[in-house]
C-alpha atoms as a PDB file:
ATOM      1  CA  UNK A   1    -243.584  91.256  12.706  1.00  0.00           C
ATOM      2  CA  UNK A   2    -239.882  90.352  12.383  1.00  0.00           C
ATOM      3  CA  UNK A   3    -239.177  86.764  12.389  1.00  0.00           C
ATOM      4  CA  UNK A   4    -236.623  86.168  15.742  1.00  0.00           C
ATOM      5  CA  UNK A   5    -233.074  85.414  14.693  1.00  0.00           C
ATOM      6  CA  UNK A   6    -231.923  81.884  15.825  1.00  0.00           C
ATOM      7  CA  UNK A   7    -229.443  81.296  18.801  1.00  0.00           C
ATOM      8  CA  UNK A   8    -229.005  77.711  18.026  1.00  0.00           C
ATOM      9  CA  UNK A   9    -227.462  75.843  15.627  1.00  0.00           C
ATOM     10  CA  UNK A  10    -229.170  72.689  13.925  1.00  0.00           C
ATOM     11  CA  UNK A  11    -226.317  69.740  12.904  1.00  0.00           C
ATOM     12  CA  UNK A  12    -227.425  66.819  11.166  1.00  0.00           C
ATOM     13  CA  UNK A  13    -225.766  63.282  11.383  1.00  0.00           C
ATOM     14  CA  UNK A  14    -226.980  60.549   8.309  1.00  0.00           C
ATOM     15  CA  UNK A  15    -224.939  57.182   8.152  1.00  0.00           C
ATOM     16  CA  UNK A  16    -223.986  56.077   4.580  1.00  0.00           C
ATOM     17  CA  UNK A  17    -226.085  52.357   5.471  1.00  0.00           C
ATOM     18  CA  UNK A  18    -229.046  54.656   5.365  1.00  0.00           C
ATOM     19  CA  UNK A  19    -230.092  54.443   8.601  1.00  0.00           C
ATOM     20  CA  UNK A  20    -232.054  57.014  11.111  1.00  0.00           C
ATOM     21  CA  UNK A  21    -230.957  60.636  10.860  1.00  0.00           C
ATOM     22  CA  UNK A  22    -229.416  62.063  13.972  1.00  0.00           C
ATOM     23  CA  UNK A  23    -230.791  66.023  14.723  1.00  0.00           C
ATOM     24  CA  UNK A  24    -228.336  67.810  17.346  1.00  0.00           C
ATOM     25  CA  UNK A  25    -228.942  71.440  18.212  1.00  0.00           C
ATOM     26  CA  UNK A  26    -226.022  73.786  19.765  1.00  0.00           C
ATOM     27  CA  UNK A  27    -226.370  76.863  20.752  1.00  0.00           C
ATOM     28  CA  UNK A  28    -223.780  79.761  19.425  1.00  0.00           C
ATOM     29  CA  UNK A  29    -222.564  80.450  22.325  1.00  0.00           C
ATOM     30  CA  UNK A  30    -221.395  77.104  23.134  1.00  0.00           C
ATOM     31  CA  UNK A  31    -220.155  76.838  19.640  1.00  0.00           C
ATOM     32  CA  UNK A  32    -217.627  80.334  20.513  1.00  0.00           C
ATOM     33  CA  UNK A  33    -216.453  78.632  23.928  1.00  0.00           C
ATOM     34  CA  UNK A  34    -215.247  75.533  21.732  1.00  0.00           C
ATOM     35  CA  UNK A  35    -213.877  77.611  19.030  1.00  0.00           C
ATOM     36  CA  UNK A  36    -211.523  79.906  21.974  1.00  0.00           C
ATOM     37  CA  UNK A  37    -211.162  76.991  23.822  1.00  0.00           C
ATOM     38  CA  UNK A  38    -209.380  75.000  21.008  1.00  0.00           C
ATOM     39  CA  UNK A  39    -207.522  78.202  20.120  1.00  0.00           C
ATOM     40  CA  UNK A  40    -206.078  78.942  23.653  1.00  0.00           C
ATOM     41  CA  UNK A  41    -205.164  74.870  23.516  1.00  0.00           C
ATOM     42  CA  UNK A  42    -203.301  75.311  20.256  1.00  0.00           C
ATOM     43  CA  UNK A  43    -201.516  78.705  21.713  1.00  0.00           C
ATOM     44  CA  UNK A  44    -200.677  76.391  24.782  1.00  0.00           C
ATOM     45  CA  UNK A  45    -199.613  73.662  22.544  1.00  0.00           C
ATOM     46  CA  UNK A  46    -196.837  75.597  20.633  1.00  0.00           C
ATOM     47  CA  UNK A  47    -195.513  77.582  23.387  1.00  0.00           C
ATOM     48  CA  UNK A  48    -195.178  74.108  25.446  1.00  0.00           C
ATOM     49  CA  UNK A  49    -192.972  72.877  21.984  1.00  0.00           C
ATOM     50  CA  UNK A  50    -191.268  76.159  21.555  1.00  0.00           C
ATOM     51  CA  UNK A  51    -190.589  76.042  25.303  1.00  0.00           C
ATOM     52  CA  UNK A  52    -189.472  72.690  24.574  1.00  0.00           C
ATOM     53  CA  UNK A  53    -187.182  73.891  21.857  1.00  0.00           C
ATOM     54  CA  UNK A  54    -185.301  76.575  23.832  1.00  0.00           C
ATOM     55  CA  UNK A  55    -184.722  74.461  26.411  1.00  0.00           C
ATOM     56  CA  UNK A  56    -182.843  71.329  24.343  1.00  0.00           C
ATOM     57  CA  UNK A  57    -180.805  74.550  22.438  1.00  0.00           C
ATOM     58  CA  UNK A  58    -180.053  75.625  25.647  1.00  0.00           C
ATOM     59  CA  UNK A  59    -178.898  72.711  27.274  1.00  0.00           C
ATOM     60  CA  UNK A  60    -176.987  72.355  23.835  1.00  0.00           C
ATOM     61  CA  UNK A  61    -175.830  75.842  24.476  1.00  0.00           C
ATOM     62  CA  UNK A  62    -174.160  75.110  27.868  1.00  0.00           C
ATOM     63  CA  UNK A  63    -172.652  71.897  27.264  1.00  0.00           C
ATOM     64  CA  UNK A  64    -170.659  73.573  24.543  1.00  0.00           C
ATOM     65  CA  UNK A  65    -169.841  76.058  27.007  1.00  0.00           C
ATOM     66  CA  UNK A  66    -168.450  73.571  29.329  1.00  0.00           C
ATOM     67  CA  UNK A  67    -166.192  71.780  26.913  1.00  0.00           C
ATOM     68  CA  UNK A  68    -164.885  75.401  26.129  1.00  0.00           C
ATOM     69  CA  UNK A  69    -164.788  75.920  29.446  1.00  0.00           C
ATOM     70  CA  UNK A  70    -163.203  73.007  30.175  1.00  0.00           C
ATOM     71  CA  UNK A  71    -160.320  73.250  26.953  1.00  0.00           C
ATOM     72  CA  UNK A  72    -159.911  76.906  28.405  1.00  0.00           C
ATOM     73  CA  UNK A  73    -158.977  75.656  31.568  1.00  0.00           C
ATOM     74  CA  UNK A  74    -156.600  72.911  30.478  1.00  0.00           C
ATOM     75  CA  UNK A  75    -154.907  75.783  27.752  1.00  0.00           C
ATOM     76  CA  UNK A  76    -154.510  78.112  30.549  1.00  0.00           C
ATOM     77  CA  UNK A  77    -152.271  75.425  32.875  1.00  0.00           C
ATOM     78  CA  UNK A  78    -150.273  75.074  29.959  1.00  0.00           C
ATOM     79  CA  UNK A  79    -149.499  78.794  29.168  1.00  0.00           C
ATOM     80  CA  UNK A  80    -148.826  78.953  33.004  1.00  0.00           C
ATOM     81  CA  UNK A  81    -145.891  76.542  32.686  1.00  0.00           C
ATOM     82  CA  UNK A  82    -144.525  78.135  30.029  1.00  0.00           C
ATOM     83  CA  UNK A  83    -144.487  81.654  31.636  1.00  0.00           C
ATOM     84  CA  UNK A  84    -142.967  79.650  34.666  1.00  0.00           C
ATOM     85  CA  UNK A  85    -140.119  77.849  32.349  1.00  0.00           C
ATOM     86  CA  UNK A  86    -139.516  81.928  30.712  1.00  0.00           C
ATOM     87  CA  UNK A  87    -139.507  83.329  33.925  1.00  0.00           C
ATOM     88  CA  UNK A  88    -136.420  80.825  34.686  1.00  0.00           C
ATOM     89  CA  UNK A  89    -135.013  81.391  31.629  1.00  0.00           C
ATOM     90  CA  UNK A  90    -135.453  85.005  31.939  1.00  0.00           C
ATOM     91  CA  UNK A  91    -133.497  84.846  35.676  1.00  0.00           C
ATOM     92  CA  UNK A  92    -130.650  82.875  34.139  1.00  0.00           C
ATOM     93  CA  UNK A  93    -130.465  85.798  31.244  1.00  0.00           C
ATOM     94  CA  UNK A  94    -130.612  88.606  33.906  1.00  0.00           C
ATOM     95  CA  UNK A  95    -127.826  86.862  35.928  1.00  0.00           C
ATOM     96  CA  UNK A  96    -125.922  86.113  32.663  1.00  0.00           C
ATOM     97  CA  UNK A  97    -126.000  90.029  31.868  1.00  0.00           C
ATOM     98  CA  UNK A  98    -125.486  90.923  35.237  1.00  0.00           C
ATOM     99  CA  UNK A  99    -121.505  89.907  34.024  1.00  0.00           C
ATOM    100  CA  UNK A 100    -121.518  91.031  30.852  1.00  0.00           C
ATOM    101  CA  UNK A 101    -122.167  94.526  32.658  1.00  0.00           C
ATOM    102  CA  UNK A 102    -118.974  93.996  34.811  1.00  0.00           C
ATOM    103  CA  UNK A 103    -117.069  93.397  32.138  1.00  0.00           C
ATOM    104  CA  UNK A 104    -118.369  95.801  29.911  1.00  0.00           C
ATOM    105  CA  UNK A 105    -117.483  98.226  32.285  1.00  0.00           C
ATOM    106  CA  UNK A 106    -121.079  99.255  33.077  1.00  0.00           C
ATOM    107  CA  UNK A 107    -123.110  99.777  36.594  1.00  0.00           C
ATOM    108  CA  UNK A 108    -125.333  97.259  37.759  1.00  0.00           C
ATOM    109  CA  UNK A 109    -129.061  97.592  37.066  1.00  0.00           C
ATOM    110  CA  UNK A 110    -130.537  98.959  40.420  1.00  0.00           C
ATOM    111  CA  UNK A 111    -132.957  95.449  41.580  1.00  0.00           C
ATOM    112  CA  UNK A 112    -136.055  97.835  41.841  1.00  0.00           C
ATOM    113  CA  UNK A 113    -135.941  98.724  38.450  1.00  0.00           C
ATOM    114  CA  UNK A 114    -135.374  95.049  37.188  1.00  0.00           C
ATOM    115  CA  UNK A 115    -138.732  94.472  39.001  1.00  0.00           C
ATOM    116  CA  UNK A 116    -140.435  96.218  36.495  1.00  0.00           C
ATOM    117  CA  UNK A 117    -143.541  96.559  38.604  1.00  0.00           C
ATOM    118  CA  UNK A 118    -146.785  97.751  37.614  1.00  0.00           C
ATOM    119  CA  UNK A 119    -148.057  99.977  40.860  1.00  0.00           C
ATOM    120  CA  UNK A 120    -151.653 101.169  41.606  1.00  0.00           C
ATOM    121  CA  UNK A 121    -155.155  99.661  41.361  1.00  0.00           C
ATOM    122  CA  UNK A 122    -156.539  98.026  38.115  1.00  0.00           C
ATOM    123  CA  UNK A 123    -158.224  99.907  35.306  1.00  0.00           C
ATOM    124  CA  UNK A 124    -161.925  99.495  36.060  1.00  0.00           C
ATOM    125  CA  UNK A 125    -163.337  96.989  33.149  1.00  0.00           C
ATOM    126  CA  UNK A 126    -167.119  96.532  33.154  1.00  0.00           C
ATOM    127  CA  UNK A 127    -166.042  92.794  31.190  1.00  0.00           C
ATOM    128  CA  UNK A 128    -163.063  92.093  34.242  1.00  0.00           C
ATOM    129  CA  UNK A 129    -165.790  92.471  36.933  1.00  0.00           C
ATOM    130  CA  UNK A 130    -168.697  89.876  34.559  1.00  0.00           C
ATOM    131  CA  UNK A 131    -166.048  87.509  34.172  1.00  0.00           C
ATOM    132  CA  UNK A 132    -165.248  87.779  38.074  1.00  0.00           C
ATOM    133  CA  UNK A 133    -168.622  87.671  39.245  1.00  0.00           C
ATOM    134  CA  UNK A 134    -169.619  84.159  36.255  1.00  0.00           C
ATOM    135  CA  UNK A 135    -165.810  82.387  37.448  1.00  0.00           C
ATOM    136  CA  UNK A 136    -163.994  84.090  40.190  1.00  0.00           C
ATOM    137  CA  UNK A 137    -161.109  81.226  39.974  1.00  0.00           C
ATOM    138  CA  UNK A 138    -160.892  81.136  36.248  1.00  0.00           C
ATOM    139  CA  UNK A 139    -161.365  84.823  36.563  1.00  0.00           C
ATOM    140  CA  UNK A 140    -158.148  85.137  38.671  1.00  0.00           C
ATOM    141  CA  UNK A 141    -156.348  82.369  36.868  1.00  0.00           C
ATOM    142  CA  UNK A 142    -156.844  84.351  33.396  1.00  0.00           C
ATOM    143  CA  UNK A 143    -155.836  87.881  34.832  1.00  0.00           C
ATOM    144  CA  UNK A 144    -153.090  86.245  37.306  1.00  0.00           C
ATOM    145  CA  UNK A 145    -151.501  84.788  34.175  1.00  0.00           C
ATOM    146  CA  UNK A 146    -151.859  88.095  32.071  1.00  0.00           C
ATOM    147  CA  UNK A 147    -150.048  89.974  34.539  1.00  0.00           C
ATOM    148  CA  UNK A 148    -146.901  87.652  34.831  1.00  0.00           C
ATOM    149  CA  UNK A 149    -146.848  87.655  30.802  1.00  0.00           C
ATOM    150  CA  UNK A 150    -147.038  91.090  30.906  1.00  0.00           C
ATOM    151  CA  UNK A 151    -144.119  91.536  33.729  1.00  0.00           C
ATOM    152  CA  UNK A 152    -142.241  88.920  31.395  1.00  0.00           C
ATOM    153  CA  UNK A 153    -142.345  91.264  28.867  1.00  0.00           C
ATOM    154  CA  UNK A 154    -140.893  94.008  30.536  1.00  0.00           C
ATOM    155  CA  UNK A 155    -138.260  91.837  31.794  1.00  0.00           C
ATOM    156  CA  UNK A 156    -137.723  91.051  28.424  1.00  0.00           C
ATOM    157  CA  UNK A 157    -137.509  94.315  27.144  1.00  0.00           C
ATOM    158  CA  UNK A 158    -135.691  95.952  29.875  1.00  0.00           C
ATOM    159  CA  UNK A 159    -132.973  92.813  29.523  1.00  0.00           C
ATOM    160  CA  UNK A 160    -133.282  93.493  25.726  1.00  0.00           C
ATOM    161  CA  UNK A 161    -131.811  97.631  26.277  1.00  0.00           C
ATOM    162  CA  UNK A 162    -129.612  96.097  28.516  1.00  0.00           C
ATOM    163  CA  UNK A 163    -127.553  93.649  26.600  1.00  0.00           C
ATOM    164  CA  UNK A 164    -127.150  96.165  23.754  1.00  0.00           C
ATOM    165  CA  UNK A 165    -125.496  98.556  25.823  1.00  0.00           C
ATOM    166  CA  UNK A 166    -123.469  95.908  27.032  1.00  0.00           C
ATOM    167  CA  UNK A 167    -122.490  95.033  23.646  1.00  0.00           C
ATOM    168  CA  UNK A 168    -122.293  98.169  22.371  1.00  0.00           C
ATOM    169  CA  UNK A 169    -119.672  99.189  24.739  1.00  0.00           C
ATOM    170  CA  UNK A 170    -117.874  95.630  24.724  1.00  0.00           C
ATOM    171  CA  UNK A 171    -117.548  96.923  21.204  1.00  0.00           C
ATOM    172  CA  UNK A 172    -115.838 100.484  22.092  1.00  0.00           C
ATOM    173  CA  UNK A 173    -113.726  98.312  24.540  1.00  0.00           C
ATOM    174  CA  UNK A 174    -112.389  95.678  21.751  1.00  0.00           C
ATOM    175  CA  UNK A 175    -112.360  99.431  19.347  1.00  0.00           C
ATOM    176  CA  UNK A 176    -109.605 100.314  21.990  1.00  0.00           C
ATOM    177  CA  UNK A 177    -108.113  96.927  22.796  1.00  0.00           C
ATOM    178  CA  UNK A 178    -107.483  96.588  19.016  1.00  0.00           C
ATOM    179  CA  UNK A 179    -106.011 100.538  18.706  1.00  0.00           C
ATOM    180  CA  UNK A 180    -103.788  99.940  21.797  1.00  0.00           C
ATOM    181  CA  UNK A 181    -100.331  99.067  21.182  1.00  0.00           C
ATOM    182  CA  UNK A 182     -99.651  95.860  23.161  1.00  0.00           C
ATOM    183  CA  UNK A 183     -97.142  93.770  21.107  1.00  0.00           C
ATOM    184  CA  UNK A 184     -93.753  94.011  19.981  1.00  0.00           C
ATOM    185  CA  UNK A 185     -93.237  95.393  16.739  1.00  0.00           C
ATOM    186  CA  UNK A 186     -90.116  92.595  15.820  1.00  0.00           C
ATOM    187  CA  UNK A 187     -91.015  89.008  16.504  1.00  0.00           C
ATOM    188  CA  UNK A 188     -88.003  87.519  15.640  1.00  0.00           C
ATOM    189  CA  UNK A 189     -86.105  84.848  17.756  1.00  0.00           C
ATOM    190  CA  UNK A 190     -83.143  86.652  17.621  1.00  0.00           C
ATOM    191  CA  UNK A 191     -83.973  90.081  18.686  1.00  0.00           C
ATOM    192  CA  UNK A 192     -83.937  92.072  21.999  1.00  0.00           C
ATOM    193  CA  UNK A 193     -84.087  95.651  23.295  1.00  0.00           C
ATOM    194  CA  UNK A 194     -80.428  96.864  23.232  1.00  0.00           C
ATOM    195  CA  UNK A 195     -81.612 100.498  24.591  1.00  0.00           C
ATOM    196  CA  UNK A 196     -84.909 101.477  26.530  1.00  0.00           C
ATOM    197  CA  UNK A 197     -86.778 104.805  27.007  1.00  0.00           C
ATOM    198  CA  UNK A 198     -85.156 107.603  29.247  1.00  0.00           C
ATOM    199  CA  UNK A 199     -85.952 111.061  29.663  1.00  0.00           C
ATOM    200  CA  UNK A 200     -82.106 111.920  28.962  1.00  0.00           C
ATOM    201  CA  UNK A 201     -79.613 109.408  27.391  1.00  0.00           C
ATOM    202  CA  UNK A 202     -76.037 109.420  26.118  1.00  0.00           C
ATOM    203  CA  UNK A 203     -76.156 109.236  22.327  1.00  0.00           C
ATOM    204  CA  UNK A 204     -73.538 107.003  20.802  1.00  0.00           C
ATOM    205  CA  UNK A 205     -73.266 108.604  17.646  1.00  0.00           C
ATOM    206  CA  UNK A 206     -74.318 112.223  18.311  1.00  0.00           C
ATOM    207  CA  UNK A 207     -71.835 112.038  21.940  1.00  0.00           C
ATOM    208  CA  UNK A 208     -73.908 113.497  24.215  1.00  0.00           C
ATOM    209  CA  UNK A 209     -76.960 113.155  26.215  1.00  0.00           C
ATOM    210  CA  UNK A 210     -80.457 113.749  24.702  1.00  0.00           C
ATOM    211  CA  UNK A 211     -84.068 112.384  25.635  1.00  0.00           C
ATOM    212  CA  UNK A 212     -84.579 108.878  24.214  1.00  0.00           C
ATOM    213  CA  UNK A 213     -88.194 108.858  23.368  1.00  0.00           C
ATOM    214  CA  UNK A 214     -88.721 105.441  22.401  1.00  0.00           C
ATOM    215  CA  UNK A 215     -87.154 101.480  22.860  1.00  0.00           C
ATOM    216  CA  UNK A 216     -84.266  99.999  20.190  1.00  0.00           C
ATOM    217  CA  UNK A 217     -84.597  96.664  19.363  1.00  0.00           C
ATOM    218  CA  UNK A 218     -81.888  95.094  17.828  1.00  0.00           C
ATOM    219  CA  UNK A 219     -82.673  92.016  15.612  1.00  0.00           C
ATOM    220  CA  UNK A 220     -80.902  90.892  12.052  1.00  0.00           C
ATOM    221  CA  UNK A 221     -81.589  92.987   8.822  1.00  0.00           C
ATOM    222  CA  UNK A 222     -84.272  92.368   7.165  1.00  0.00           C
ATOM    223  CA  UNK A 223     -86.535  91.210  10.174  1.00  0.00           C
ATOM    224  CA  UNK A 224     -90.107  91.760   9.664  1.00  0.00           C
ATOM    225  CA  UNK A 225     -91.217  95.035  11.395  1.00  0.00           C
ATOM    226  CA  UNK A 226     -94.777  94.187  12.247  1.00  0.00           C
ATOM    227  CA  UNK A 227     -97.852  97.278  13.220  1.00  0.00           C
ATOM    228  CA  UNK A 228     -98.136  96.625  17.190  1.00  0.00           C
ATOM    229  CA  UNK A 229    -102.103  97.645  16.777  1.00  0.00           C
ATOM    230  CA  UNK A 230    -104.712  98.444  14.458  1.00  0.00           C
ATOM    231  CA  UNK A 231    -104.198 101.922  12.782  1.00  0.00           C
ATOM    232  CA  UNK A 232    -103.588 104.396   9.412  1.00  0.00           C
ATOM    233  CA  UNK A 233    -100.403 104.903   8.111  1.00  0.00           C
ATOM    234  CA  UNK A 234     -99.783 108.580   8.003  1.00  0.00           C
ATOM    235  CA  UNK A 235     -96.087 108.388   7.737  1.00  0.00           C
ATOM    236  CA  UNK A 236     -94.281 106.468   5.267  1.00  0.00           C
ATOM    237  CA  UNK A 237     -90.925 107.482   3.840  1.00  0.00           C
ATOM    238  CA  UNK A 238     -87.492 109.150   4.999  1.00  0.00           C
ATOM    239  CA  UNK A 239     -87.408 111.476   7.975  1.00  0.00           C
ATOM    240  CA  UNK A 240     -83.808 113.090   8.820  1.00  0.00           C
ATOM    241  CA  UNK A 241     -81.899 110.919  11.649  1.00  0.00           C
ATOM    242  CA  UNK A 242     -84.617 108.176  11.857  1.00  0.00           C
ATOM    243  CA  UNK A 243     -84.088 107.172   8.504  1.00  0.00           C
ATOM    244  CA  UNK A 244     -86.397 104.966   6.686  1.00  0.00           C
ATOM    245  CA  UNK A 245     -89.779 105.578   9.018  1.00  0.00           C
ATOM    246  CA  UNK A 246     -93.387 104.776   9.741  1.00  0.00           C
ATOM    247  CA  UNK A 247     -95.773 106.570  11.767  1.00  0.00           C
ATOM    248  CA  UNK A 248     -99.354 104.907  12.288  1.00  0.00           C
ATOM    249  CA  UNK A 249    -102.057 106.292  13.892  1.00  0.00           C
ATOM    250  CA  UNK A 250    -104.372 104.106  15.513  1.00  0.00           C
ATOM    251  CA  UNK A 251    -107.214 106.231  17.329  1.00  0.00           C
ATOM    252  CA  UNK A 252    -107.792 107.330  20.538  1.00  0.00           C
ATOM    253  CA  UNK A 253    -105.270 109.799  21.288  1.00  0.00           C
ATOM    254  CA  UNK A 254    -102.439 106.519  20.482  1.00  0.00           C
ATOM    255  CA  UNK A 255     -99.956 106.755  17.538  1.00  0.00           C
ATOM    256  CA  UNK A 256     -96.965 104.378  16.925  1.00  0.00           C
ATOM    257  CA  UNK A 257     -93.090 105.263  15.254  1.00  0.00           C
ATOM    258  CA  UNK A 258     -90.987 102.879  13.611  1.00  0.00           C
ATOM    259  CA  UNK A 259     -87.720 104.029  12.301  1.00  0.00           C
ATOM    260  CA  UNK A 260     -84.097 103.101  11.346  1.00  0.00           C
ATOM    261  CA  UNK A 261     -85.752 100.686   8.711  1.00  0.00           C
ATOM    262  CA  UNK A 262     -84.060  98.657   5.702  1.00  0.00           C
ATOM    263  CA  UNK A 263     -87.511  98.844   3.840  1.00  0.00           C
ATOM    264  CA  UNK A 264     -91.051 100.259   4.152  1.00  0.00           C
ATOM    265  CA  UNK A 265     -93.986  98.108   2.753  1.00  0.00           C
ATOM    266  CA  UNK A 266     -96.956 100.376   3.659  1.00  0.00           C
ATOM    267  CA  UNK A 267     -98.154 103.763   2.073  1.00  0.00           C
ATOM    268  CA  UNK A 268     -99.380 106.731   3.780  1.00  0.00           C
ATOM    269  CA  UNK A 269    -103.060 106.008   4.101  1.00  0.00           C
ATOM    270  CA  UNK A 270    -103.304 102.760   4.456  1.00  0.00           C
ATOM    271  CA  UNK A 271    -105.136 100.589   6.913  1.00  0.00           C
ATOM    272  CA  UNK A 272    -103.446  98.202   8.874  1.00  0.00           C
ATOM    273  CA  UNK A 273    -104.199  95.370  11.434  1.00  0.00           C
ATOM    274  CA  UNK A 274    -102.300  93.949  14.464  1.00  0.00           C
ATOM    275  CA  UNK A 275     -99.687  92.032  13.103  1.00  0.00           C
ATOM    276  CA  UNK A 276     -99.749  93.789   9.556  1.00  0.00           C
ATOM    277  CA  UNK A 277     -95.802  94.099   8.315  1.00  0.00           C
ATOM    278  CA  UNK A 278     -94.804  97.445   7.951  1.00  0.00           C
ATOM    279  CA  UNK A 279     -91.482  97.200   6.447  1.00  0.00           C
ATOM    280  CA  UNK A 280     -87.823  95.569   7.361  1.00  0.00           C
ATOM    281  CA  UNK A 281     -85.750  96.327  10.098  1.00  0.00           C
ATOM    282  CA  UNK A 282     -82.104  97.947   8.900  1.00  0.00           C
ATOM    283  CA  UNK A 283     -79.588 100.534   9.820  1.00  0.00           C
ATOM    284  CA  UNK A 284     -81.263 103.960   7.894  1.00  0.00           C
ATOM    285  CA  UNK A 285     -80.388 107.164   9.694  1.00  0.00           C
ATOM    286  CA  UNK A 286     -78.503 107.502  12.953  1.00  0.00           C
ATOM    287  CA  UNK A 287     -77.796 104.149  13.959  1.00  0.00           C
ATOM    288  CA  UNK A 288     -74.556 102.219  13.928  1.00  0.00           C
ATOM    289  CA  UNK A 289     -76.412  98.334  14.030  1.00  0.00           C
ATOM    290  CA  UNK A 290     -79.168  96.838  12.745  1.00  0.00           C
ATOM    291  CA  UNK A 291     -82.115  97.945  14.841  1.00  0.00           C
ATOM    292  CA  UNK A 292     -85.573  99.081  15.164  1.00  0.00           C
ATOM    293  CA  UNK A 293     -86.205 102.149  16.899  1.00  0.00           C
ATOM    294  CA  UNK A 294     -89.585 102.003  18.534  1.00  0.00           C
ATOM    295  CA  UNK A 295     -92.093 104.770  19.881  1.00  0.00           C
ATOM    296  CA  UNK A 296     -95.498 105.179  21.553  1.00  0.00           C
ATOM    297  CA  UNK A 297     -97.201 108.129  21.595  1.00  0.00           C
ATOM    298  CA  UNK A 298    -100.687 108.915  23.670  1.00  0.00           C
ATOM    299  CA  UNK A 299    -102.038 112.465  23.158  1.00  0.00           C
ATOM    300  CA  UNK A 300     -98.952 113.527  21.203  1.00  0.00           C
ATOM    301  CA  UNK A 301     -96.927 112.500  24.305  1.00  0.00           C
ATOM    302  CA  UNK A 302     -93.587 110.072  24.342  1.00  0.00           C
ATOM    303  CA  UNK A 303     -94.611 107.453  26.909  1.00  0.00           C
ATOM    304  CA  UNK A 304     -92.635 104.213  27.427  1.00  0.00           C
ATOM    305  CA  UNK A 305     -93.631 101.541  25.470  1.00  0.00           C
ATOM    306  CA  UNK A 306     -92.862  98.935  27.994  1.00  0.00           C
ATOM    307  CA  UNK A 307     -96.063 100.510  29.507  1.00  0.00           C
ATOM    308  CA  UNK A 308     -98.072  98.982  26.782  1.00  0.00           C
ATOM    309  CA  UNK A 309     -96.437  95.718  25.998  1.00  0.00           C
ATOM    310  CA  UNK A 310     -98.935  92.457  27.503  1.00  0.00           C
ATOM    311  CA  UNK A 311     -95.827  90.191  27.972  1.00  0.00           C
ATOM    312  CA  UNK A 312     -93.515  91.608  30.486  1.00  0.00           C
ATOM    313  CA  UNK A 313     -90.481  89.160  29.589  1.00  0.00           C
ATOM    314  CA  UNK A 314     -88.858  90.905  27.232  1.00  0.00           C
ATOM    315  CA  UNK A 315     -85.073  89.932  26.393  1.00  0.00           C
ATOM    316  CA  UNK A 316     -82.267  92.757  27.068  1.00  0.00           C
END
C-alpha cells in the first residue's frame, strides 16, 4: 500500500545553551499563503517607492516649468517694449519719408497699403490651440506679440522699397540739377551782359538784323570762362564767326556754347564739372570787344539763357 504523502511541514527550533527542542508543524498550504503574501507585500512595497519616485521628479518637473514659465513671461514684457519703442521709431521713419517723397517728386504711399495688414482667419495649428487651451493669457500674449513683430516687419520692408525709390530718384533729380545750366559762365567783378537773346537783332558788325541766339557778356580779356553745368566737351577749337569756341554737352536734351574766346583749356571729350574753366574770354571771330558770347540749347533748340540762370540780378 502506498505510504500517504505529507501535507505538513515539520520545523525544528534547538537553542545553542542546549536546552529543550521546539517541534512546530505547518501545513503547505499555509506555507504558499505566506510565500504570495510576502510577494504581493514586496510588489506593493516598490510600486509605493516607485510611486514615490515619480512623484518628487514630477514635482521637480513642474517647478522647473514654472521658473521657465515665469523667465518666459518676464522675456516676453521686454520684447513687447521693444516692438512698442520700433513701432515709434518706425512712425517717425514713415513720417520722415513721407517728405522725402515730396521732394523727390514721388506720390504719397496710399495709408491702406502702409497698414500692411494681414486679413483672414489664422492658419489652423494643432500646437496654437495646446498652448491656448494649457495658458490662454500667455497664449495670447505670445501670438499678440508675434503678430505686431511680424506687421513691424512689413512696415519695415515696405519703408525699406520706399526710401530707395526716394533716393533713387533724388539721385536722377541732383543727375539733372547738376546737367542744368544755372550759373554764369564769367564770374568776374567786372563783367556784365552788354547784349541779350532776341529772336531778330541788329548786328554791329555784319549791319543788319539777324536772330541773336544766345547772351554777350562783356568782361576784360583773359577772364576765366567757367562750364555753367556738368557736361562733355564735344566742341573745342575754331568755328567761322564765333571764333575760338566750346560746345559742352551735358545730358538731358541740354547743351551749352561758348564762343568769341582768347583761349580754350578743354579738349573735345573731356568731362567737366560746374565751375570747371573752359578757356579765356577774348575778341576771336565777329566781335569788336572783349566778350563772351553765351548759348543754351535744350533739344537742339536756342532758348534764353536768362531762363536758366538761379540769380536773377544780373548787371547790364
Amino acid at each position: 500500500m502506498a505510504q500517504r504523502k505529507s501535507r505538513q511541514w515539520t520545523l525544528q527550533v534547538m537553542p545553542d545553551n542546549g536546552g529543550s527542542v521546539r517541534t512546530m508543524r505547518i501545513s503547505r498550504r499555509l506555507v504558499r499563503i505566506a510565500v504570495v503574501s510576502a510577494g504581493a507585500l514586496l510588489v506593493l512595497g516598490v510600486t509605493f517607492v516607485a510611486d514615490l519616485a515619480v512623484g518628487a521628479k514630477r514635482e521637480a518637473h513642474l517647478a522647473l516649468l514654472q521658473s521657465e514659465n515665469q523667465h518666459l513671461r518676464q522675456n516676453l514684457g521686454q520684447i513687447q517694449g521693444q516692438v512698442t519703442a520700433l513701432s515709434s521709431s518706425v512712425d517717425r521713419l514713415t513720417a520722415g519719408d513721407q517728405r522725402v517723397r515730396l521732394l523727390a517728386g514721388l506720390a504719397p504711399i496710399d495709408p491702406q497699403v502702409r497698414a500692411v495688414g494681414i486679413g483672414g482667419p489664422p492658419v489652423v495649428d494643432p500646437a496654437r490651440e495646446e498652448f491656448f487651451r494649457v495658458s490662454a493669457e500667455l497664449a495670447g500674449d505670445t501670438y499678440g506679440t508675434k503678430y505686431d513683430v511680424d506687421e513691424l516687419t512689413r512696415r519695415a520692408e515696405l519703408l525699406s522699397v520706399s526710401l530707395t525709390e526716394a533716393l533713387d530718384s533724388l539721385r536722377m533729380h541732383e543727375e539733372i540739377f547738376l546737367a542744368r545750366p544755372s550759373v554764369l559762365p564769367v564770374q568776374a567783378d567786372q563783367a556784365w551782359i552788354s547784349s541779350s537773346f532776341s529772336r531778330s537783332r541788329y548786328h554791329p558788325i555784319l549791319q543788319y538784323n539777324r536772330p541773336h541766339t544766345g547772351i554777350d557778356i562783356s568782361a576784360l580779356s583773359g577772364s576765366p570762362i567757367l562750364a555753367t553745368a556738368n557736361g562733355t566737351v564735344v566742341f573745342a577749337g575754331t568755328n567761322g564767326g564765333y571764333g575760338k569756341m566750346i560746345d559742352v554737352d551735358h545730358g538731358y536734351g541740354y547743351r551749352t556754347r561758348y564762343a568769341h574766346a582768347k583761349a580754350i583749356s578743354v579738349r573735345a571729350g573731356q568731362q567737366v564739372r560746374r565751375g570747371d574753366q573752359l578757356g579765356e574770354v577774348g575778341r576771336t571771330g565777329l566781335v569788336n570787344a572783349p566778350s563772351l558770347h553765351y548759348e543754351v540749347m535744350v533739344n537742339d533748340r536756342a532758348v534764353n539763357p536768362r531762363e536758366f540762370l538761379l540769380d536773377g540780378n544780373i548787371p547790364e
